[in-house]
Protein backbone atom coordinates (compact mmCIF):
# COMPACT_ATOMS: atom_id res chain seq x y z
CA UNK A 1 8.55 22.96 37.25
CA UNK A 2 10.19 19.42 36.29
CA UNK A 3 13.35 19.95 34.34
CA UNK A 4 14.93 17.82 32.16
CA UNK A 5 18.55 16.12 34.21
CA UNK A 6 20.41 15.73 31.02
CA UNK A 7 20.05 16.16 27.12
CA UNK A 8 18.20 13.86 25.32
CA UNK A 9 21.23 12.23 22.88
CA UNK A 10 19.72 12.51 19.13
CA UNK A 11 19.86 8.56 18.14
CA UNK A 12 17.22 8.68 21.41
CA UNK A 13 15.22 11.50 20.32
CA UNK A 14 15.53 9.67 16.37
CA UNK A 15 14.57 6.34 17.70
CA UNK A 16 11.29 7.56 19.63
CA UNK A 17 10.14 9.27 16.91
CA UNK A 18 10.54 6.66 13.76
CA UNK A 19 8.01 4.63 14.54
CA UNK A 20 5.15 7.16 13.16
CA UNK A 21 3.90 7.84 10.51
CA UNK A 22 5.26 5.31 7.98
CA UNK A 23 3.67 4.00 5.17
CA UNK A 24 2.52 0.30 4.79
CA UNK A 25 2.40 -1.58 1.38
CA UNK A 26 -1.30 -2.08 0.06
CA UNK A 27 -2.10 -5.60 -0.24
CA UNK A 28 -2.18 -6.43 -3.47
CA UNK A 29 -3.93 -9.75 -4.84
CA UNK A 30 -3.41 -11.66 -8.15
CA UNK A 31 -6.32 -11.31 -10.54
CA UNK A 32 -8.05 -15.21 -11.19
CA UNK A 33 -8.98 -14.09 -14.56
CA UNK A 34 -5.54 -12.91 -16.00
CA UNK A 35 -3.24 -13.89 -13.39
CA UNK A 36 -1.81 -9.84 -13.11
CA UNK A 37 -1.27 -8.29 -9.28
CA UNK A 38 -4.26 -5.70 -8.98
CA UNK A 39 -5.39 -3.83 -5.18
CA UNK A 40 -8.20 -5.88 -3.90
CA UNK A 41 -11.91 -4.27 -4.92
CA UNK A 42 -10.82 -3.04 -7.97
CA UNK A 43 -11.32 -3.71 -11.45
CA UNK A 44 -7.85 -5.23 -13.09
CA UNK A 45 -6.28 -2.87 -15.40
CA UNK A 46 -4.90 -5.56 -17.89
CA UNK A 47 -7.94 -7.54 -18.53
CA UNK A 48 -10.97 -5.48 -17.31
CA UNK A 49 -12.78 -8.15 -15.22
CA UNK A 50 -14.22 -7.56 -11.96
CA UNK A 51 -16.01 -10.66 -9.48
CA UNK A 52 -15.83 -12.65 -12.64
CA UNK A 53 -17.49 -10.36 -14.99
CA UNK A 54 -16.20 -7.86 -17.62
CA UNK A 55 -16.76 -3.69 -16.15
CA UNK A 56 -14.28 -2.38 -18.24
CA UNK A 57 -14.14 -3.22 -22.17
CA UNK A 58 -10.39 -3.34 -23.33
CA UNK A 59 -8.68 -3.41 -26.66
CA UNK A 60 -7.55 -6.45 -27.76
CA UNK A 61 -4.58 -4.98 -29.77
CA UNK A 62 -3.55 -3.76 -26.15
């Protein structure tokens, strides 16, 4: 059976095993009706418009 020569130091074993599982930033896109950051396919919170039509009706005293 293969045996390890000598201890794997931690800042080795650490640095092999950061590079999973880490998150990654959605992409966010700015809204052409309203100008707010919304995730792309969505409907924008602040003004309720999606592919240039209104899905969502909002309160103007909002």
């Amino acid at each position: 059976m293969a045996v390890p020569k000598r201890k794997t130091s931690k800042a080795r074993r650490d640095k092999r095993r950061n590079s999973h599982w880490k998150l990654e930033t959605p992409g966010i896109v700015a809204c052409p009706k309203c100008g707010t950051y919304r995730l792309p396919h969505r409907a924008c919170r602040a003004c309720g418009f999606y592919k240039g039509r209104e899905v969502i009706k909002l309160d103007a005293a909002k």
